[in-house]
N, C-alpha and C. Protein backbone atom coordinates (compact mmCIF):
# COMPACT_ATOMS: atom_id res chain seq x y z
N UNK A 1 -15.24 15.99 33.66
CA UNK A 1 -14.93 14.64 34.06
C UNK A 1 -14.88 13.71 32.85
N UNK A 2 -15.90 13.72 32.11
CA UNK A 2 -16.00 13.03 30.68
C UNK A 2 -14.63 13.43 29.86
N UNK A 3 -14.46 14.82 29.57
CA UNK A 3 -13.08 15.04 29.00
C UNK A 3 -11.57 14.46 29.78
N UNK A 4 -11.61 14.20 30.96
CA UNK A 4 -10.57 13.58 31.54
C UNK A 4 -10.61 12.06 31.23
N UNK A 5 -11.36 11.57 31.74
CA UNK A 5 -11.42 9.84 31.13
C UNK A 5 -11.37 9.93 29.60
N UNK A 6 -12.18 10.60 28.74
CA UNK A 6 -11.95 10.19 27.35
C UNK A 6 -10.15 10.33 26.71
N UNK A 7 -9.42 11.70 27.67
CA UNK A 7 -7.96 12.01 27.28
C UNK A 7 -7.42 10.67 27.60
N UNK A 8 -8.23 10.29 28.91
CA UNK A 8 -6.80 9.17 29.61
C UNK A 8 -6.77 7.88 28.87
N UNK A 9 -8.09 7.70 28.26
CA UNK A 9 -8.67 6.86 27.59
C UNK A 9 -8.08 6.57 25.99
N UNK A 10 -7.78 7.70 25.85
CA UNK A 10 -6.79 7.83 24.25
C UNK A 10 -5.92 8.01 24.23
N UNK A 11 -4.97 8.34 25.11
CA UNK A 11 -3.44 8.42 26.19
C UNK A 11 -2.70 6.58 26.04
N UNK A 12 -3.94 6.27 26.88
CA UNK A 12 -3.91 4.79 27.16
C UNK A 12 -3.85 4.06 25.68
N UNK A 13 -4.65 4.23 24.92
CA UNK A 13 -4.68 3.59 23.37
C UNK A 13 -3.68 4.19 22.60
N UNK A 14 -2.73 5.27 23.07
CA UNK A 14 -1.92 5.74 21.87
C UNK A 14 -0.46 4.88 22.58
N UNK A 15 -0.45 4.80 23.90
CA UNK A 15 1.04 4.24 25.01
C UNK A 15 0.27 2.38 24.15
N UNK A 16 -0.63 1.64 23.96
CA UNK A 16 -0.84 -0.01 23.61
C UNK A 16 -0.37 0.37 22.38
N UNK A 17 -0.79 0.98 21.88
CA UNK A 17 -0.82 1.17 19.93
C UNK A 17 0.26 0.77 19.12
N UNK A 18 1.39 1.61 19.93
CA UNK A 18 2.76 1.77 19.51
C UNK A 18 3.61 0.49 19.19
N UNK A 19 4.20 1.02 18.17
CA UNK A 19 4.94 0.10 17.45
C UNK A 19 6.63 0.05 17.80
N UNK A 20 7.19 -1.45 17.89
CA UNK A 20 9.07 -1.34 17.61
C UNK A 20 9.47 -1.99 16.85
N UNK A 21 10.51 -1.27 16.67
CA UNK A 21 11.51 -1.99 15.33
C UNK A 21 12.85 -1.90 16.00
N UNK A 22 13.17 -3.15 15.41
CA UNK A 22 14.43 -4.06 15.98
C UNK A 22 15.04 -3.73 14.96
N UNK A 23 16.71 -3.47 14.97
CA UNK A 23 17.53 -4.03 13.89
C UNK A 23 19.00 -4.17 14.32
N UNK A 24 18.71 -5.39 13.16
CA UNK A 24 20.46 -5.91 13.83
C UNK A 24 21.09 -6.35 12.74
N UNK A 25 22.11 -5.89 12.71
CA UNK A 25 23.21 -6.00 11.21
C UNK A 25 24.59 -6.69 11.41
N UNK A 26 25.36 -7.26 10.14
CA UNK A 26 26.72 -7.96 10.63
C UNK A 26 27.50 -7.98 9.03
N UNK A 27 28.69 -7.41 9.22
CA UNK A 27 28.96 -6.88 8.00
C UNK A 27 29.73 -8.54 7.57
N UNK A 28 29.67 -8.40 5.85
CA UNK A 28 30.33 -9.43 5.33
C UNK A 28 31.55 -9.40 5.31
N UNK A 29 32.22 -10.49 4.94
CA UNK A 29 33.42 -10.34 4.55
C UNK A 29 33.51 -10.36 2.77
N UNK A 30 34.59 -9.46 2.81
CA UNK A 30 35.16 -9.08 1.30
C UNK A 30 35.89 -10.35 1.06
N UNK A 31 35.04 -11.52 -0.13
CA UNK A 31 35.17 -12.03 -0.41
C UNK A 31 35.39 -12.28 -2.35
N UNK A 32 36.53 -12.80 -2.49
CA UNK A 32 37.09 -12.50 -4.12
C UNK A 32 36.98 -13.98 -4.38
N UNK A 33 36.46 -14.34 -5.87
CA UNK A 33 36.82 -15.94 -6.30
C UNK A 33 36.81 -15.34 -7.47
N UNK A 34 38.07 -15.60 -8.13
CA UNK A 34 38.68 -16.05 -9.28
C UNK A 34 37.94 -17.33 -10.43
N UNK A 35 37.29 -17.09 -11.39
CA UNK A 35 36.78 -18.15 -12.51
C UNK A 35 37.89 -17.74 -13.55
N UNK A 36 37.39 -19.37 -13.77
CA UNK A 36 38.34 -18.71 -15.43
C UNK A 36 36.82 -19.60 -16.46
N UNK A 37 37.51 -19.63 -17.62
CA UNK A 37 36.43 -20.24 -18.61
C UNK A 37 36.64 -21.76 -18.74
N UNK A 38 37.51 -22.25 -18.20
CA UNK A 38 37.94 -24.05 -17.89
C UNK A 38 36.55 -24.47 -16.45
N UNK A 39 36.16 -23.24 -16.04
CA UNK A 39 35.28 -23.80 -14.45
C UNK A 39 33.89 -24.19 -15.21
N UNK A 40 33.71 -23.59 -16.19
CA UNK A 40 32.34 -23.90 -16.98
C UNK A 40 31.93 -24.95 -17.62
N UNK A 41 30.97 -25.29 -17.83
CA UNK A 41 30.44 -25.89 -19.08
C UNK A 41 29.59 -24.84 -19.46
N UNK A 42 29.67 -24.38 -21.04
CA UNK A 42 29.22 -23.29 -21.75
C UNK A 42 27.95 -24.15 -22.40
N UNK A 43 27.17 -23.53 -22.84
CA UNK A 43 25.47 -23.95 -23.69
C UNK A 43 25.92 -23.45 -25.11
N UNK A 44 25.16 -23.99 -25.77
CA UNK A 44 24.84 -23.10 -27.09
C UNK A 44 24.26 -21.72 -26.94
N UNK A 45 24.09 -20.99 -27.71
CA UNK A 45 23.19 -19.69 -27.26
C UNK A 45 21.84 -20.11 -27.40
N UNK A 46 21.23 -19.88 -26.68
CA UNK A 46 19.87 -20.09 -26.44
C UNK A 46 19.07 -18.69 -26.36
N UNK A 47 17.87 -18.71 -26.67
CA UNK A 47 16.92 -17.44 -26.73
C UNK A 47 15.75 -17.63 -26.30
N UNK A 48 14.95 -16.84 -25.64
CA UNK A 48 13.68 -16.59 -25.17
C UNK A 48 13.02 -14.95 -25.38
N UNK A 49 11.85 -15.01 -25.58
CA UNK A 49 11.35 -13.93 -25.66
C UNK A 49 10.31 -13.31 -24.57
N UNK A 50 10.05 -12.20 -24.75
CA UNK A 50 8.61 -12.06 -23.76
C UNK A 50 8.09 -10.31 -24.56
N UNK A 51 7.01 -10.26 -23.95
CA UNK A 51 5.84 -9.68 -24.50
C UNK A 51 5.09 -8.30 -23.78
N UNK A 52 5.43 -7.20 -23.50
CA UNK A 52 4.37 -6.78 -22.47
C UNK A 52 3.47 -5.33 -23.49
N UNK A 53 2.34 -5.19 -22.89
CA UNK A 53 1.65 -4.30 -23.30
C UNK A 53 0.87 -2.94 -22.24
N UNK A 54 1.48 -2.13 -22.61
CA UNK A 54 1.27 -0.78 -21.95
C UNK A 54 -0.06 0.07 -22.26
N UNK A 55 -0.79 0.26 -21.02
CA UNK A 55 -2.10 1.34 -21.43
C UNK A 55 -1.61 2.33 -20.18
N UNK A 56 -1.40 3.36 -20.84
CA UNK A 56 -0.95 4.41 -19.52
C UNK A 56 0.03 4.05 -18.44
N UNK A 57 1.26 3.21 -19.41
CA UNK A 57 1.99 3.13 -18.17
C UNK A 57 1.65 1.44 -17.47
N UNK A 58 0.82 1.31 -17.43
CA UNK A 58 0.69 -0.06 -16.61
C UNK A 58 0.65 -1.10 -17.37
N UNK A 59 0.86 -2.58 -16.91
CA UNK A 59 1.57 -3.88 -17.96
C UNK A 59 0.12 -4.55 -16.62
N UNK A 60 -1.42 -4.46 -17.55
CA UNK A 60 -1.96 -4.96 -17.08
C UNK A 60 -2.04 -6.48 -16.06
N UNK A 61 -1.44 -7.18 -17.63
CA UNK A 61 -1.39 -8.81 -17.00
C UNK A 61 -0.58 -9.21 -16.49
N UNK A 62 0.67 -7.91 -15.52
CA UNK A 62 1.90 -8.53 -14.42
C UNK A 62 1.33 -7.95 -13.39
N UNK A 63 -0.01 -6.90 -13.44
CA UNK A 63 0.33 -6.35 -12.49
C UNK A 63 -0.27 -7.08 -11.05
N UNK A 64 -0.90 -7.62 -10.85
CA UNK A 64 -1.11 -8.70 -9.67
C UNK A 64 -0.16 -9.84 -9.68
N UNK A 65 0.40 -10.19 -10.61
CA UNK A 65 1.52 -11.40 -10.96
C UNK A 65 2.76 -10.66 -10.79
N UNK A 66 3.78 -11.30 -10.01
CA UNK A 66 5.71 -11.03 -10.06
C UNK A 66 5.92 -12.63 -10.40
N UNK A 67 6.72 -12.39 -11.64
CA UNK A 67 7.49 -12.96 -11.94
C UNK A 67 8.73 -12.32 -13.16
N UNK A 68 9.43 -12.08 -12.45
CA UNK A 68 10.09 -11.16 -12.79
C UNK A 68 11.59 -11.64 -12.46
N UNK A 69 12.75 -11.57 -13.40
CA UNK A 69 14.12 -11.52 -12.62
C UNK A 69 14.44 -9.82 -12.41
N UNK A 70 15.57 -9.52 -11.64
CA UNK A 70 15.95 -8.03 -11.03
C UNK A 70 17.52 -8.44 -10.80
N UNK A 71 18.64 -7.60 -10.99
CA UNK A 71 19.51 -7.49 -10.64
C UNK A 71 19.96 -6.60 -9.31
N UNK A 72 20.22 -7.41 -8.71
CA UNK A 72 20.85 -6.89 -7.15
C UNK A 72 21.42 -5.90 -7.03
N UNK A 73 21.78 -5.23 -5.74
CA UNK A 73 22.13 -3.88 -5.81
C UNK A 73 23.48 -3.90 -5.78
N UNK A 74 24.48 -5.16 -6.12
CA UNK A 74 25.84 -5.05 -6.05
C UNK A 74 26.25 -5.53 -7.85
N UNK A 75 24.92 -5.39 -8.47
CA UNK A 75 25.03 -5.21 -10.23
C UNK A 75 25.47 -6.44 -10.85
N UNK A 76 25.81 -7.20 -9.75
CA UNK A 76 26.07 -8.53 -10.48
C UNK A 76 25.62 -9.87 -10.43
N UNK A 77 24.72 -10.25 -9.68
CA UNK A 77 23.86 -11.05 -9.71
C UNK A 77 22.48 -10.93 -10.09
N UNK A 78 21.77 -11.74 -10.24
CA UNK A 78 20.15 -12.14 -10.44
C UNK A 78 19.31 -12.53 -10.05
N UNK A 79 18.12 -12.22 -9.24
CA UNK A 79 17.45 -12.70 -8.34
C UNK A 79 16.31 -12.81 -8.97
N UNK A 80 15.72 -14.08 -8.75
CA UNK A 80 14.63 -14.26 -9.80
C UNK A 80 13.21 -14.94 -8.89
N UNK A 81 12.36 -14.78 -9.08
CA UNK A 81 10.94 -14.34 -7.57
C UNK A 81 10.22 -15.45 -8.46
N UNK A 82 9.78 -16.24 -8.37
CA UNK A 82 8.61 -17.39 -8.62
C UNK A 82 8.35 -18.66 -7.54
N UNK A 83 7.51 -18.26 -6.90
CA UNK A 83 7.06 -18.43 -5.13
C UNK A 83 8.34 -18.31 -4.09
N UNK A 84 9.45 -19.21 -5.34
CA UNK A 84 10.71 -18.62 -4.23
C UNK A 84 11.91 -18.13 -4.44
N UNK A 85 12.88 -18.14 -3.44
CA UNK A 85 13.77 -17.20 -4.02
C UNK A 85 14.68 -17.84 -4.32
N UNK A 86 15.87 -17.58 -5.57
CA UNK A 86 16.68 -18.20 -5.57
C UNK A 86 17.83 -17.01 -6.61
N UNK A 87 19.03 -17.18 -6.49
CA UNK A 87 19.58 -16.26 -7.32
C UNK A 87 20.53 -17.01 -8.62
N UNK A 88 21.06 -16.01 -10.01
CA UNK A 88 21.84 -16.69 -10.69
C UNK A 88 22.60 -15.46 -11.45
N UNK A 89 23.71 -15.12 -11.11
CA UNK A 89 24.54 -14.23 -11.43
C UNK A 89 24.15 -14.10 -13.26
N UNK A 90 24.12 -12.82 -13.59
CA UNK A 90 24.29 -12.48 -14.59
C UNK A 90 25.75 -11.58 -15.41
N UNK A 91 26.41 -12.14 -15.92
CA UNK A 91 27.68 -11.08 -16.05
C UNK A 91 28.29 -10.71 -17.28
N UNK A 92 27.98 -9.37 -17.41
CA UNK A 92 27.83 -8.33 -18.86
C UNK A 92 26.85 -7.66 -18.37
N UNK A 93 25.71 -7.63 -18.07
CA UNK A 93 24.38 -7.33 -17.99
C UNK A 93 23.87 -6.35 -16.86
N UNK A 94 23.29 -5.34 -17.11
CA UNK A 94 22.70 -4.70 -15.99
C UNK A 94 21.25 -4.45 -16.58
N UNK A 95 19.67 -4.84 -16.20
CA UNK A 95 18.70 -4.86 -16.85
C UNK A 95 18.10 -3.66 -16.35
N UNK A 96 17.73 -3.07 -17.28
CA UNK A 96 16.52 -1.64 -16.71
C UNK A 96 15.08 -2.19 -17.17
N UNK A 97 15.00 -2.49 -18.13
CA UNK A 97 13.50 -2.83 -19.01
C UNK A 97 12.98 -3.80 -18.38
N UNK A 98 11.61 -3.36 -17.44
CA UNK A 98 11.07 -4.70 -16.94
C UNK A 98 11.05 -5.58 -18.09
N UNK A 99 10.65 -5.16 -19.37
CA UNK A 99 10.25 -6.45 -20.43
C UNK A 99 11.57 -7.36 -20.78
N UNK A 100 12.51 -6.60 -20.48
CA UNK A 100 13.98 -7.48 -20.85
C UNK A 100 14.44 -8.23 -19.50
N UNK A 101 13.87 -7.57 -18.46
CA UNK A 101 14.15 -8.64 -17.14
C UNK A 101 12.63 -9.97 -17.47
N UNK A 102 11.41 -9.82 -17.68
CA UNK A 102 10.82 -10.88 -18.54
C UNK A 102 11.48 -12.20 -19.39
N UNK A 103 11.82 -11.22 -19.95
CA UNK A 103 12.78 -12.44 -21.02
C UNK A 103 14.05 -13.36 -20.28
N UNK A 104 14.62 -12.87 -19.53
CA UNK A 104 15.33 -13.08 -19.01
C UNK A 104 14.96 -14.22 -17.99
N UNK A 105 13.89 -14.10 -16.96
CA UNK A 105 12.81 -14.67 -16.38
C UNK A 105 12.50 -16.04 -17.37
N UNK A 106 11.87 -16.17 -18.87
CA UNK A 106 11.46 -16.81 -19.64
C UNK A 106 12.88 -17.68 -20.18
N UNK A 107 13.87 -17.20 -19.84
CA UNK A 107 15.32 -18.03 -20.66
C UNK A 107 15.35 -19.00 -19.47
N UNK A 108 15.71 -18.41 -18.53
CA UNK A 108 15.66 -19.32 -16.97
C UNK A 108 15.15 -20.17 -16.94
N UNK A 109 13.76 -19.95 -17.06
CA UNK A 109 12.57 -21.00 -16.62
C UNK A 109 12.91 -22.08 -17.67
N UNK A 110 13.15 -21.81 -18.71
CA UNK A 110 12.57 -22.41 -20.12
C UNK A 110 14.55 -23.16 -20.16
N UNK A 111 14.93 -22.93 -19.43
CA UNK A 111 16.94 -23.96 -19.19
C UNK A 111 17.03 -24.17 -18.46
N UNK A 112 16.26 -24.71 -17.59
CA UNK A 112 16.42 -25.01 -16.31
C UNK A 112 17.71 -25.70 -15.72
N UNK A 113 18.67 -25.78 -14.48
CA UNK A 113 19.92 -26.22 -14.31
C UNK A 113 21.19 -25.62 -14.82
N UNK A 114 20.90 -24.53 -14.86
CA UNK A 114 22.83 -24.09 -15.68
C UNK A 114 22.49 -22.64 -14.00
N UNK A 115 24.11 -22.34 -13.68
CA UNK A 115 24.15 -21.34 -12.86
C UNK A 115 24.40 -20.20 -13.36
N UNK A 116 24.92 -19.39 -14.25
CA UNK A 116 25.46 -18.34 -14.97
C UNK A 116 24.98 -18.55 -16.30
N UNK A 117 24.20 -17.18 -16.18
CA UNK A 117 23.92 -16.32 -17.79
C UNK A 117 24.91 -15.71 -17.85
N UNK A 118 25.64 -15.76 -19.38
CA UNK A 118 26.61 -15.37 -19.88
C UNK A 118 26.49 -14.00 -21.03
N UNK A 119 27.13 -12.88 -20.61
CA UNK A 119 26.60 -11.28 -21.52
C UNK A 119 25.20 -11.73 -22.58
N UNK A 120 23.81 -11.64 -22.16
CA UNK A 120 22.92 -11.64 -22.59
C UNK A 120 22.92 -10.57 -23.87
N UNK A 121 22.18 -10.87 -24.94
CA UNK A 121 22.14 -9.75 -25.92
C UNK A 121 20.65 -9.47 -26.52
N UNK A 122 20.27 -8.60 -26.30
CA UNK A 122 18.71 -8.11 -26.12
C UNK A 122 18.50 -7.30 -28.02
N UNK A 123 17.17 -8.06 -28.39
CA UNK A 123 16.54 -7.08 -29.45
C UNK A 123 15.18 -6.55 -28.66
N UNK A 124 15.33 -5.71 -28.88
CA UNK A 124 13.75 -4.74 -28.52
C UNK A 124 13.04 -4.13 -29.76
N UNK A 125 11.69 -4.71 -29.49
CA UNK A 125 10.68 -3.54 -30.72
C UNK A 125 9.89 -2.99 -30.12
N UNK A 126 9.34 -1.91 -29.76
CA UNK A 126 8.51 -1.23 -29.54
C UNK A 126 7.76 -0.67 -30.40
N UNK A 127 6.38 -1.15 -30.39
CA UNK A 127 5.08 -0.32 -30.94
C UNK A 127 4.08 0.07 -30.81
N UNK A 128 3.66 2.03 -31.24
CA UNK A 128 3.62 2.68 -30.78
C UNK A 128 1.83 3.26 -31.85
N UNK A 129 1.32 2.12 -31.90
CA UNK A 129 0.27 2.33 -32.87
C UNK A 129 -0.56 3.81 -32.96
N UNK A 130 -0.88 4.19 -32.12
CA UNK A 130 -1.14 5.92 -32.25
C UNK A 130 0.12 7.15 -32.17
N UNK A 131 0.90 6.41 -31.99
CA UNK A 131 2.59 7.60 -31.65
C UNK A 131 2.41 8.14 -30.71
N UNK A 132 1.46 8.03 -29.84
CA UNK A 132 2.28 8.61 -28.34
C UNK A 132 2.33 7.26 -27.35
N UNK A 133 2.60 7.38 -26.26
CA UNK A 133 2.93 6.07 -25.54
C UNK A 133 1.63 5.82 -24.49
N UNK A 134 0.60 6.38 -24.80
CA UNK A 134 -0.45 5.73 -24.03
C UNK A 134 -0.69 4.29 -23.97
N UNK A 135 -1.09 3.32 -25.37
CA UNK A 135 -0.99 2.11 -26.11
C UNK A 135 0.49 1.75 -26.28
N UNK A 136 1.24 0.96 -26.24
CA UNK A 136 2.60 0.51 -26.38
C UNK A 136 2.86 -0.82 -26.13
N UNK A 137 3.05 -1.71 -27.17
CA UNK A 137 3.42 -2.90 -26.92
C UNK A 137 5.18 -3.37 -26.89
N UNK A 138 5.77 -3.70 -26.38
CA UNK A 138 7.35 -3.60 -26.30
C UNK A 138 7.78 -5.21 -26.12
N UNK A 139 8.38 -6.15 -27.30
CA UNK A 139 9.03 -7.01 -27.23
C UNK A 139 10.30 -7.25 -27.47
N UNK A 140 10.61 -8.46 -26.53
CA UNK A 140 11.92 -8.09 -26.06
C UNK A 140 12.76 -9.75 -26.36
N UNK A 141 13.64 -10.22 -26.88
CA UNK A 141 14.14 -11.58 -27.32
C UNK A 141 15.46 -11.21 -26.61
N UNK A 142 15.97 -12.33 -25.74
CA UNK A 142 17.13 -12.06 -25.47
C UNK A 142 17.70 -13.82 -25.83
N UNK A 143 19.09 -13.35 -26.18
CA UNK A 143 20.25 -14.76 -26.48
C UNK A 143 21.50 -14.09 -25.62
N UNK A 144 21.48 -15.75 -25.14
CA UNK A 144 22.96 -15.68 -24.09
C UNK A 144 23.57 -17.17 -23.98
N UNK A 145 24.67 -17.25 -23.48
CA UNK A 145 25.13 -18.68 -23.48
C UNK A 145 24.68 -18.72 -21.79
N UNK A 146 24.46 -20.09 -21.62
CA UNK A 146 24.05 -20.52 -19.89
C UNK A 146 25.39 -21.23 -19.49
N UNK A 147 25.51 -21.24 -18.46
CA UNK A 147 26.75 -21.67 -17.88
C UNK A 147 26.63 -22.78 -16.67
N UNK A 148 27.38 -24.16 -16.85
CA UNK A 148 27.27 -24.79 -15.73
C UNK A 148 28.83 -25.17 -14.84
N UNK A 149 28.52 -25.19 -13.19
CA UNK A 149 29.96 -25.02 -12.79
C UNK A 149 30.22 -26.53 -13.07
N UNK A 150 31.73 -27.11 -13.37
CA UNK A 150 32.36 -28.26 -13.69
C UNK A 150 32.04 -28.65 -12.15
C-alpha cells in the first residue's frame, strides 16, 4: 500500500514538474541598402587598447564581468553588451580574440556617437614569460576610422 501511494505520489510530482517551450518564428525580409562614402562623416583614425592576462586559460578580471563587443552571426555587425544592448556594424572585420573584441569594446566606449567602425587594424603582443601558455599576458591596440551617417 505504501509502495502504491509513494509511485502515485511521484507520478503526480513528475505530471506538476514538467516543463514547455513555446516557439514562434517569422522570417525576415532580404533586405539590401546601398552606402557609398558621400553617406558618411569619416573620423580621424583613432586607437584604443586593452589588456588581458591568462592563468590556465582564464582572463581572471572578465570573468564575472561582460563587457565585451562580438560579431553577429551574419559577420557583419557588432553587438556590444554593457547593461544594454545596442549594435554597430563593423566592416572589414571579423574578431576571434576576445582581447581584440576588448579593444574594440574600449574604442566604442572611449568615441562615443559615430555608427560604423571602419576596417579596424589590430597590433597584438603576446607574452609568454615561462614559454608555455599557462601565464600569458596578450595586448591588443586597435586603429580604425569611426563613421557618422550624414
Amino acid at each position: 500500500m505504501k509502495k502504491t501511494i509513494l509511485l502515485s505520489l511521484a507520478f503526480g510530482a513528475l505530471l506538476v514538474s514538467s516543463c514547455t517551450s513555446v516557439n514562434r518564428s517569422m522570417r525576415e525580409p532580404m533586405t539590401t541598402v546601398r552606402l557609398e562614402r558621400a553617406d558618411f562623416d569619416l573620423s580621424s583614425q583613432v586607437t584604443a587598447s586593452a589588456q588581458a592576462t591568462y592563468i590556465f586559460g582564464l582572463d581572471f578580471s572578465r570573468l564575472f564581468k561582460k563587457e565585451s563587443g562580438g560579431v553577429d552571426k551574419d559577420e557583419i555587425s557588432m553587438s556590444i553588451d554593457y547593461g544594454s544592448s545596442f549594435s554597430i556594424p563593423v566592416i572589414g572585420n571579423f574578431v576571434v580574440d576576445p582581447t581584440a573584441s576588448y579593444a574594440l569594446f574600449n574604442l566604442m566606449s572611449e568615441n562615443e556617437g559615430y555608427d560604423v567602425v571602419f576596417y579596424p587594424q589590430y597590433n597584438t603582443r603576446t607574452v609568454m614569460p615561462i614559454g608555455i601558455p599557462i601565464f600569458k599576458t596578450t595586448t591588443v591596440e586597435v586603429t580604425a576610422r569611426l563613421g557618422k551617417f550624414k
